[in-house]
Structures are given as structure tokens and as C-alpha cells.
Protein backbone atom coordinates (compact mmCIF):
# COMPACT_ATOMS: atom_id res chain seq x y z
CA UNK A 1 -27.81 -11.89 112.61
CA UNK A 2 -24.62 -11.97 111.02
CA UNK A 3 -23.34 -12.10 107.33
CA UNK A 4 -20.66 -13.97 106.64
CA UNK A 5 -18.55 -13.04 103.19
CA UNK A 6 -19.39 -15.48 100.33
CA UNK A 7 -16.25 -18.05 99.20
CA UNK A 8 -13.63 -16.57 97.52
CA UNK A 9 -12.40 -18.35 94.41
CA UNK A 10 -8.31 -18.58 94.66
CA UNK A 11 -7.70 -17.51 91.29
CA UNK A 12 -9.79 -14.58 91.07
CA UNK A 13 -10.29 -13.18 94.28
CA UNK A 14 -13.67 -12.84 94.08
CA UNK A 15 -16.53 -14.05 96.34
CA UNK A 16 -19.36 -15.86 94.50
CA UNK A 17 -22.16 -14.56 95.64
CA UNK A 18 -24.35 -15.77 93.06
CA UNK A 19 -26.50 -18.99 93.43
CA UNK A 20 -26.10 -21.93 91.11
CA UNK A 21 -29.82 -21.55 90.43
CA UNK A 22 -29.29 -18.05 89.37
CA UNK A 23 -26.21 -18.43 87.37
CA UNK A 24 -28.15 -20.51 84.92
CA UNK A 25 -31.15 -18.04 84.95
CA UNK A 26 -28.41 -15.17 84.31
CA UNK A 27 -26.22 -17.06 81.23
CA UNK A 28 -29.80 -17.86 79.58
CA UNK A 29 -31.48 -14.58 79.92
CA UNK A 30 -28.37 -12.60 79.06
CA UNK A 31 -27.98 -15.30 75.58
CA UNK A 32 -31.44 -14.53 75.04
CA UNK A 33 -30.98 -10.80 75.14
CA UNK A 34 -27.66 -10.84 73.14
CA UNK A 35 -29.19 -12.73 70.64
CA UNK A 36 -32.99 -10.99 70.16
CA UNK A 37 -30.43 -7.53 70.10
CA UNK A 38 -28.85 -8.60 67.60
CA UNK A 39 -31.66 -9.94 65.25
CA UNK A 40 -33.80 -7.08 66.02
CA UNK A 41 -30.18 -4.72 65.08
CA UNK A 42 -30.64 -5.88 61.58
CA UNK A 43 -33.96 -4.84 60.79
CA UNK A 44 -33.48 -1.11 62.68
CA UNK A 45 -35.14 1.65 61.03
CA UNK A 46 -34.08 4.69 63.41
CA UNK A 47 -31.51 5.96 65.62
CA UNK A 48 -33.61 5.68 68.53
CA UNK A 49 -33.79 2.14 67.87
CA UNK A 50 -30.25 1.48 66.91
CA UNK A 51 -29.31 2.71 70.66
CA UNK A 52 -31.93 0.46 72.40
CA UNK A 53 -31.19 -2.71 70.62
CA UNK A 54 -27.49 -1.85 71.45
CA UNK A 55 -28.69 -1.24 75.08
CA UNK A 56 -30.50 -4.71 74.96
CA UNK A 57 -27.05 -6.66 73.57
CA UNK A 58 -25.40 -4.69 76.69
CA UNK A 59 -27.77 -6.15 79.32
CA UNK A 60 -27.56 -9.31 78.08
CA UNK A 61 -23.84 -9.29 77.97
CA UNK A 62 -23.65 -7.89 81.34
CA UNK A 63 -25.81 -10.86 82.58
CA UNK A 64 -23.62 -13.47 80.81
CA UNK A 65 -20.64 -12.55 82.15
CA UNK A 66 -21.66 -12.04 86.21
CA UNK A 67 -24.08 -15.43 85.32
CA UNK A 68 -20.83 -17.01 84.16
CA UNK A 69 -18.08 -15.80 86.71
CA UNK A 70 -20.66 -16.56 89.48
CA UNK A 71 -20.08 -12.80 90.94
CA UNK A 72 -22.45 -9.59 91.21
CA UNK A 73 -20.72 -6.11 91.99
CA UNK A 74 -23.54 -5.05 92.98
CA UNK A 75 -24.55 -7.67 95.10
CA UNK A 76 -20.98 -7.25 96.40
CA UNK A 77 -21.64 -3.74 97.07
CA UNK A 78 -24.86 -4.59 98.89
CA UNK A 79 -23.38 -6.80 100.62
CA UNK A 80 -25.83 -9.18 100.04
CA UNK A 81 -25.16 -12.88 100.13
CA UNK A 82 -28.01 -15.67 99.43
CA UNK A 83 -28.95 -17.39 102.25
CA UNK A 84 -28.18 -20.98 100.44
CA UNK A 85 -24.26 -19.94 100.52
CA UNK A 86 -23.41 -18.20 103.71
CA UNK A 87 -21.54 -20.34 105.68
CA UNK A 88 -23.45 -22.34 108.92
CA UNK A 89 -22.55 -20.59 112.16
């Protein structure tokens, strides 16, 4: 079986390899994270749990962003491309 590279979008140069499906899933998750990190900041009691709320608002950021620009460097890395946007043979 062959893989086929993803599209690449002109004005980035990068290949969405994300599906539509999971784009959503990734921009709700990561709002959701951003935004329990930063609620749960403002009532920290130690250091500890300074640097995992701050950990949290980075995952969720980090999900926003390859949710939003439709692209996964690691995905990219793994070559892995969903079956739904490989192109017919």
C-alpha cells in the first residue's frame, strides 16, 4: 500500500494532515484546557501546582493551534495521513 502526502496549503506549505472531524475535537479540547488552566492558576497553593496548571494551559494551547492550522508535526513526522484524506489511487 502506498501513502500519498496530504494537500499542501499554498500559503503555508504545509500538508494538512489533520481531519475536519479532529480539528474541531483539537480547538475544543485545547479551549477547554486553556481555560480550566487558567481558573485552576488562580486558586494555586504550591509550586508544584503552579507548574502543572502551566503545563495544562501549554497542552491546550498546543492543541489549539495544530486543531486550528489543520497540521500535526508529529503526524508529519510519522508520516501518518488519515485514510479520509489521502488521495484515491
Amino acid at each position: 500500500m502506498t501513502v500519498r502526502p496530504a494537500a499542501v496549503h499554498p500559503a503555508r506549505g504545509r500538508s494538512i494532515n489533520i481531519t475536519p472531524a479532529e480539528r474541531a475535537g483539537r480547538i475544543i479540547v485545547g479551549l477547554a484546557g486553556i481555560i480550566v488552566g487558567l481558573v485552576l492558576l488562580t486558586s494555586a497553593g504550591s509550586i508544584l501546582a503552579v507548574v502543572l496548571e502551566a503545563l495544562l494551559i501549554a497542552a491546550g494551547l498546543d492543541l489549539l493551534i495544530t486543531g486550528a492550522l489543520g497540521h500535526c508535526p508529529l503526524y508529519a513526522r510519522l508520516g501518518h495521513v488519515p485514510t479520509s484524506l489521502r488521495s484515491p489511487r
